[in-house]
C-alpha atoms as a PDB file:
ATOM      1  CA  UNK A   1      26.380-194.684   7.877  1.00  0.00           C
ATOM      2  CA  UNK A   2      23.407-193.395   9.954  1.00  0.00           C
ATOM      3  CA  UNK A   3      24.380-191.860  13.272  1.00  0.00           C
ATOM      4  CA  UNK A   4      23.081-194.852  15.315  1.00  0.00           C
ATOM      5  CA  UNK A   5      20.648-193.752  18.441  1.00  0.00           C
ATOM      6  CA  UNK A   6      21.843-195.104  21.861  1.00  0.00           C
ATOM      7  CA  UNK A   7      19.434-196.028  24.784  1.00  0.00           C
ATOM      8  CA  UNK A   8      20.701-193.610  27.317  1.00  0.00           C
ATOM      9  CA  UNK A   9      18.963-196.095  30.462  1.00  0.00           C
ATOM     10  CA  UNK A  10      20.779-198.712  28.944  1.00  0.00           C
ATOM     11  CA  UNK A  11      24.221-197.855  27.715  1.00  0.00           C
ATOM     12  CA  UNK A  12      26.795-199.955  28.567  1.00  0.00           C
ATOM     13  CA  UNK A  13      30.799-198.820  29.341  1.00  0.00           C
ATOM     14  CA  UNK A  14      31.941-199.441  25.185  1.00  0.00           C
ATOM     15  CA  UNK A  15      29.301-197.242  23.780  1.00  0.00           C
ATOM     16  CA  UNK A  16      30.304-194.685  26.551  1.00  0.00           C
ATOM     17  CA  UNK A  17      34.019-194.902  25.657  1.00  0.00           C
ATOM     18  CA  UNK A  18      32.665-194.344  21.934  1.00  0.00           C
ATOM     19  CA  UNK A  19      30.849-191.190  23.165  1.00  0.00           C
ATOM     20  CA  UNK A  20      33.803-189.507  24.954  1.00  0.00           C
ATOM     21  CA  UNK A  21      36.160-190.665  21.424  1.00  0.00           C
ATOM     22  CA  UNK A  22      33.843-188.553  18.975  1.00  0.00           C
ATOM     23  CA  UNK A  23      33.315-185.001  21.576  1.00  0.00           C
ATOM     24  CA  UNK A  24      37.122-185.798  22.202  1.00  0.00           C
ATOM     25  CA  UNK A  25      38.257-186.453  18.673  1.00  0.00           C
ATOM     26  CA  UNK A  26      42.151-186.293  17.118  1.00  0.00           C
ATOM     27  CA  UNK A  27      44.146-184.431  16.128  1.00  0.00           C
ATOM     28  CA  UNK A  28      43.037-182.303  19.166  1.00  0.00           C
ATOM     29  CA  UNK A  29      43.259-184.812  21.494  1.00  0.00           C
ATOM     30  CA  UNK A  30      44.507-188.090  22.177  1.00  0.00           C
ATOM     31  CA  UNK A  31      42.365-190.525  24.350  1.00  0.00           C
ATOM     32  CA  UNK A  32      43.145-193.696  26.416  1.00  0.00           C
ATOM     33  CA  UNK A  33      41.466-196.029  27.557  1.00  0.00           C
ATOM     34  CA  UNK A  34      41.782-198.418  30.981  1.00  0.00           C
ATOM     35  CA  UNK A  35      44.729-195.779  31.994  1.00  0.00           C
ATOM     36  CA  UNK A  36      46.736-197.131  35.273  1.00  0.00           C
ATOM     37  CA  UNK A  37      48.243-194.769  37.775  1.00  0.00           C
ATOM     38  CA  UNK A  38      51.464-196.872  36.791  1.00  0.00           C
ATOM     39  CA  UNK A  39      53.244-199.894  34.963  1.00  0.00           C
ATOM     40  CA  UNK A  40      54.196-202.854  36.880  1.00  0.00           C
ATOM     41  CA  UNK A  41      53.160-204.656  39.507  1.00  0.00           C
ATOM     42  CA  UNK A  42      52.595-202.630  42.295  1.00  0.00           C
ATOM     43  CA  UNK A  43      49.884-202.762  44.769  1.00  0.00           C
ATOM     44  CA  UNK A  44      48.090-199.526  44.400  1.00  0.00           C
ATOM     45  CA  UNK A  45      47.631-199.421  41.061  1.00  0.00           C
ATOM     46  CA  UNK A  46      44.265-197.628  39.960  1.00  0.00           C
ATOM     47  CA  UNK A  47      42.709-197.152  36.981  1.00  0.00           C
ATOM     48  CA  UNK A  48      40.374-194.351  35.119  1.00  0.00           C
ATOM     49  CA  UNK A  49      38.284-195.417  32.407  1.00  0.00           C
ATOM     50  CA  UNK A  50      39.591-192.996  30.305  1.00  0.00           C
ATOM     51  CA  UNK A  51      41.502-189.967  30.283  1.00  0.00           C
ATOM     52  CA  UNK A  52      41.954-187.318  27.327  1.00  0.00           C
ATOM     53  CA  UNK A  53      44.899-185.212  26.619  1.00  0.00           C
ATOM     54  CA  UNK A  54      44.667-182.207  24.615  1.00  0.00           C
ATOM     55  CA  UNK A  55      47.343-181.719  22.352  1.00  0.00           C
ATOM     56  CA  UNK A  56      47.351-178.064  21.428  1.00  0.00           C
ATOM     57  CA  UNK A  57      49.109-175.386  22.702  1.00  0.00           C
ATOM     58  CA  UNK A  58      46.510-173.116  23.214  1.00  0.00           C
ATOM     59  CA  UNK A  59      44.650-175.111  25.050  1.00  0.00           C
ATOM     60  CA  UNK A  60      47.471-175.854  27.797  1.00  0.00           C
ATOM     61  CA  UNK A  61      47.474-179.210  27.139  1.00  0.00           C
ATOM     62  CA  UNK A  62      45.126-180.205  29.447  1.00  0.00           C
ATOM     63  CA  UNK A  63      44.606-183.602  30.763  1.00  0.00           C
ATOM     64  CA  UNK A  64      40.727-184.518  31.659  1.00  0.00           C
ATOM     65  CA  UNK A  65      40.155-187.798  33.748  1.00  0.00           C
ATOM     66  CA  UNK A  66      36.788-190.173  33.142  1.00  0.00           C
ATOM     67  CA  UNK A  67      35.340-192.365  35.485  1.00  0.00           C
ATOM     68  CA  UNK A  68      32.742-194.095  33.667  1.00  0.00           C
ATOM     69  CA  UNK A  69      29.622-195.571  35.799  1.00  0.00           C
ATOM     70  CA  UNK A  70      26.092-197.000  33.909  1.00  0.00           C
ATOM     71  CA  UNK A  71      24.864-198.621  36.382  1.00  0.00           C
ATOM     72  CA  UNK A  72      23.070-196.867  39.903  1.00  0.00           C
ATOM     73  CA  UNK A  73      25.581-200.769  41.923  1.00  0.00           C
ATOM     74  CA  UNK A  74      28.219-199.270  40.450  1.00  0.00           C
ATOM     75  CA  UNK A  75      28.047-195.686  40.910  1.00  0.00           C
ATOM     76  CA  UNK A  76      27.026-196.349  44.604  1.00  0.00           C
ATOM     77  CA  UNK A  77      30.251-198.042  44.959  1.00  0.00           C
ATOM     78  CA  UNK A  78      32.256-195.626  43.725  1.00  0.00           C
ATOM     79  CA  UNK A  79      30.800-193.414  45.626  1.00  0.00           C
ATOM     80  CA  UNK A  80      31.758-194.648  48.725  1.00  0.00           C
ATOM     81  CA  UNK A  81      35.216-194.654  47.886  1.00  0.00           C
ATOM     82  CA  UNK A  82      36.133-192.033  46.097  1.00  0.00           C
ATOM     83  CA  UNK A  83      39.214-191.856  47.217  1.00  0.00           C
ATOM     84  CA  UNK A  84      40.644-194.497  44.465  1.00  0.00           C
ATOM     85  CA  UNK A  85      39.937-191.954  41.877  1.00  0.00           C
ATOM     86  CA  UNK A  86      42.823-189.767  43.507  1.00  0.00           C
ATOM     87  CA  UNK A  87      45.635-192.144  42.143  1.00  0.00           C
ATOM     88  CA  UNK A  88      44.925-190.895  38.603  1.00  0.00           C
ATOM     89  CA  UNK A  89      43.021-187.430  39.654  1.00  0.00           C
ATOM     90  CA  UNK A  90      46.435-186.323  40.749  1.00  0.00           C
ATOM     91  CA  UNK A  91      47.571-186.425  36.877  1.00  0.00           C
ATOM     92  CA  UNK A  92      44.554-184.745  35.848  1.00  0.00           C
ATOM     93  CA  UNK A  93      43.762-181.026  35.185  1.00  0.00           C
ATOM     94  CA  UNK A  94      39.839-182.384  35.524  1.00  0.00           C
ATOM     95  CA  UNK A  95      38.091-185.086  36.458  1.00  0.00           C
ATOM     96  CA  UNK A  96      34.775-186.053  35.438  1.00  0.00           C
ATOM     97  CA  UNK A  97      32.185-188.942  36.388  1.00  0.00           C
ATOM     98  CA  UNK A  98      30.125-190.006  33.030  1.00  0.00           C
ATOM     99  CA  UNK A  99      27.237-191.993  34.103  1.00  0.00           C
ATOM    100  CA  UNK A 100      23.657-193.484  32.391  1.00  0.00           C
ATOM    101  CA  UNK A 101      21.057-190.820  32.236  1.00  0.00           C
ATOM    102  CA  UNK A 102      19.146-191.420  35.015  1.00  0.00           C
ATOM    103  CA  UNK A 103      21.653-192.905  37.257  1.00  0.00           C
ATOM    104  CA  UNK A 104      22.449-190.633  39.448  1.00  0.00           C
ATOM    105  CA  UNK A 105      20.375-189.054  42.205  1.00  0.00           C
ATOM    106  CA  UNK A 106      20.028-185.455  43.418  1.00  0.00           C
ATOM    107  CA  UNK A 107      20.916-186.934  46.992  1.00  0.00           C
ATOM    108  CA  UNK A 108      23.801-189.015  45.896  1.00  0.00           C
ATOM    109  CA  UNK A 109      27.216-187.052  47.367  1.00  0.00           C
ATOM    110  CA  UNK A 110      30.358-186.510  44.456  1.00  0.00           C
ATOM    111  CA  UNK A 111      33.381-185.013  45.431  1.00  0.00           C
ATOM    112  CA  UNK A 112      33.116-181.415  45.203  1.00  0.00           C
ATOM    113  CA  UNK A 113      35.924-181.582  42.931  1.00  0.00           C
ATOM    114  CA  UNK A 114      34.534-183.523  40.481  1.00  0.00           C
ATOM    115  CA  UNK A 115      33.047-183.017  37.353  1.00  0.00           C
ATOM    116  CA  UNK A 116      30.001-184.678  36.560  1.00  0.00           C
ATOM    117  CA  UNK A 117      28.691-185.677  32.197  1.00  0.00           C
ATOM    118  CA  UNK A 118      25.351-187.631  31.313  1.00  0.00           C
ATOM    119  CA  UNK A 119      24.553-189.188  28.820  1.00  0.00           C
ATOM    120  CA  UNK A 120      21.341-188.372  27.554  1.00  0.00           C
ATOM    121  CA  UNK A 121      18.392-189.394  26.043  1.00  0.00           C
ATOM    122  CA  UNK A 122      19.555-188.050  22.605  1.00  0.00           C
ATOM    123  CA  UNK A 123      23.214-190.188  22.734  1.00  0.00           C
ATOM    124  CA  UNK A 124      24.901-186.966  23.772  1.00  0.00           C
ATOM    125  CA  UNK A 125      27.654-186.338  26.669  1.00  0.00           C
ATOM    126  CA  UNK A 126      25.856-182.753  28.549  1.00  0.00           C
ATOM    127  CA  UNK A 127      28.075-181.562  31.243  1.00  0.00           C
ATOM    128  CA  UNK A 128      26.236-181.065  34.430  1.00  0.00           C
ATOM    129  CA  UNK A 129      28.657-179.970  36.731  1.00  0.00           C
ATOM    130  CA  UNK A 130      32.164-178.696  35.694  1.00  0.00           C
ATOM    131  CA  UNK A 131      35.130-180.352  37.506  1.00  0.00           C
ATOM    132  CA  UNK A 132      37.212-177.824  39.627  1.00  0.00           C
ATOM    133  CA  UNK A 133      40.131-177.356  37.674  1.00  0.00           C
ATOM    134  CA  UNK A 134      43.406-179.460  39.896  1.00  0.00           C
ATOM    135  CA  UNK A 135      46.501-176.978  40.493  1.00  0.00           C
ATOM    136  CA  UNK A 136      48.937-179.708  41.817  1.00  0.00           C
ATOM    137  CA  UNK A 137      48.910-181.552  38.645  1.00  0.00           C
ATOM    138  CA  UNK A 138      52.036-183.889  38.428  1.00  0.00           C
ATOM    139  CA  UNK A 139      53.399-185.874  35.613  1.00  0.00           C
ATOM    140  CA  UNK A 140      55.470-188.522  36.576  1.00  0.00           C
ATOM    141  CA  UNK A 141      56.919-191.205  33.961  1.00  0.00           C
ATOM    142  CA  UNK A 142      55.043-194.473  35.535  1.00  0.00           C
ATOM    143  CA  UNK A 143      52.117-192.549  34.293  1.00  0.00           C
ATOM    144  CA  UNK A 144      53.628-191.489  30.784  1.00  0.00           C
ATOM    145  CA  UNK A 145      54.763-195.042  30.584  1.00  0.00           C
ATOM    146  CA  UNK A 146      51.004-196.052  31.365  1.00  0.00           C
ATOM    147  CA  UNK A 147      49.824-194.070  28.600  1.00  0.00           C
ATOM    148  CA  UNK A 148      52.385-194.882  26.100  1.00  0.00           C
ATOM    149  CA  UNK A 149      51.154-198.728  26.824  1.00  0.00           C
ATOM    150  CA  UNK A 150      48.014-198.265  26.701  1.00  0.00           C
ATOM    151  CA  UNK A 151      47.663-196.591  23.337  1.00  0.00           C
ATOM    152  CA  UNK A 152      49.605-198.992  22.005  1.00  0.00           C
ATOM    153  CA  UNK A 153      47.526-201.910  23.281  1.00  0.00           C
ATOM    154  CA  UNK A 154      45.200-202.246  20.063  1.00  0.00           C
ATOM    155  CA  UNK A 155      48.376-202.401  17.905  1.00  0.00           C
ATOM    156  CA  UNK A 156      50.090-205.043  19.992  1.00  0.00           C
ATOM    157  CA  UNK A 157      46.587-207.146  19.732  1.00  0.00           C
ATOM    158  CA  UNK A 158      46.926-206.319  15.768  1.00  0.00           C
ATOM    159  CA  UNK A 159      50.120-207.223  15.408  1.00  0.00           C
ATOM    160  CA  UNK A 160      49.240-210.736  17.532  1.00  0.00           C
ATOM    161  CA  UNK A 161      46.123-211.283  15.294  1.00  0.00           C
ATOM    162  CA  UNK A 162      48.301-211.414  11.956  1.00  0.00           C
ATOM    163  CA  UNK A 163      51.618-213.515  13.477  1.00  0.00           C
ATOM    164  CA  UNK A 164      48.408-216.245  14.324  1.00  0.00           C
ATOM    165  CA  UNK A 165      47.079-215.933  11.063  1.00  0.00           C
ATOM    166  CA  UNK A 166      50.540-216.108   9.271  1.00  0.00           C
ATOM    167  CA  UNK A 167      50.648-219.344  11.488  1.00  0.00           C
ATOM    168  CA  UNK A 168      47.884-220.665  10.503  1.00  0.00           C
ATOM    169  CA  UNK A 169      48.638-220.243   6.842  1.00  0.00           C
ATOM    170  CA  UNK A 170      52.322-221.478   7.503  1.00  0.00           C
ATOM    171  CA  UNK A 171      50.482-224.704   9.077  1.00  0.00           C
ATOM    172  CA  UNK A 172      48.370-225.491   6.022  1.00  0.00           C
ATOM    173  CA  UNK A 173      50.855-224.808   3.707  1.00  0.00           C
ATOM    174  CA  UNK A 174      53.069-227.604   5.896  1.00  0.00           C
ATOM    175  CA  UNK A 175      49.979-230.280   6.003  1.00  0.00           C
ATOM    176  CA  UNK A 176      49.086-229.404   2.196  1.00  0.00           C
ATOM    177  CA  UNK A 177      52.772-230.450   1.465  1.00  0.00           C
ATOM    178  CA  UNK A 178      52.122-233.878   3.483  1.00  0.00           C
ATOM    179  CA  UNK A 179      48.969-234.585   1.734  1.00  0.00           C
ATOM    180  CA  UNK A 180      50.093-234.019  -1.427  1.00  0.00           C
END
């Protein structure tokens, strides 16, 4: 299948996760997506749009944190409270801000310790500003446990899918017997 070209100016959050899944592909690293600071109900739970955590060795298994943004609303909001991002930054070795091309403006003030990826007009995440690498990174379990969930989301929603299809078949089998 042809590698399909993306319109950088108007990407939308999906193809952007899709992006960040191929330059951080398995077995080297394991990505999540919709990641909460925590499980349960508590009132400050934030989320990242995705974070990536290298599984090798060698690489110090290093956590990165995405904030995705494609469109300038957005962005500017985010922007103003930056802040937010600190819930899950604090579990992160980096954190990065992935916007649109074109989205951002020279003027527009990111944390300092942020990172900052494009994409670009080609479909391709360019890193234009490295994050500062965090030295207080914690791992608590409410964020392990928010991890484990999540990856295990698109099984659960597998799992559902067939039980309602079994039901359905179980049903028409059941009204096939009554017609008969």
């Amino acid at each position: 299948m042809p590698n399909k070209k993306i319109q950088a100016d108007k990407i939308n959050a999906l193809e952007v996760k899709n992006l960040l899944r191929k330059k951080y592909p398995m077995p080297e690293y394991e990505i999540f997506f919709e990641v909460s600071s925590s499980t349960g109900n508590g009132n400050n739970t934030r989320y990242a749009d995705a974070v990536a955590f290298n599984t090798f060795s060698s690489r110090g298994y290093k956590i990165t944190g995405f904030e995705i943004k494609v469109n300038r609303s957005d962005l500017l909001k985010e922007l103003k409270s930056p802040e937010k991002a600190e819930e899950i930054f604090k579990y992160c070795d980096e954190w990065y801000l992935v916007v649109a091309n074109g989205i951002l403006k020279k003027n527009d003030e990111v944390p300092d310790n942020w990172g900052i990826m494009e994409i670009n007009e080609k479909s391709k995440i360019k890193v234009l500003k490295k994050s500062k690498k965090n030295s207080d990174v914690i791992l608590d379990r409410k964020f392990v446990a928010s991890l484990l969930r999540e990856k295990n989301r698109p099984l659960k929603k597998e799992i559902a899918e067939k039980e309602v299809k079994k039901d359905i078949r179980d049903l028409i089998i059941c009204f096939s017997i009554f017609i008969i």
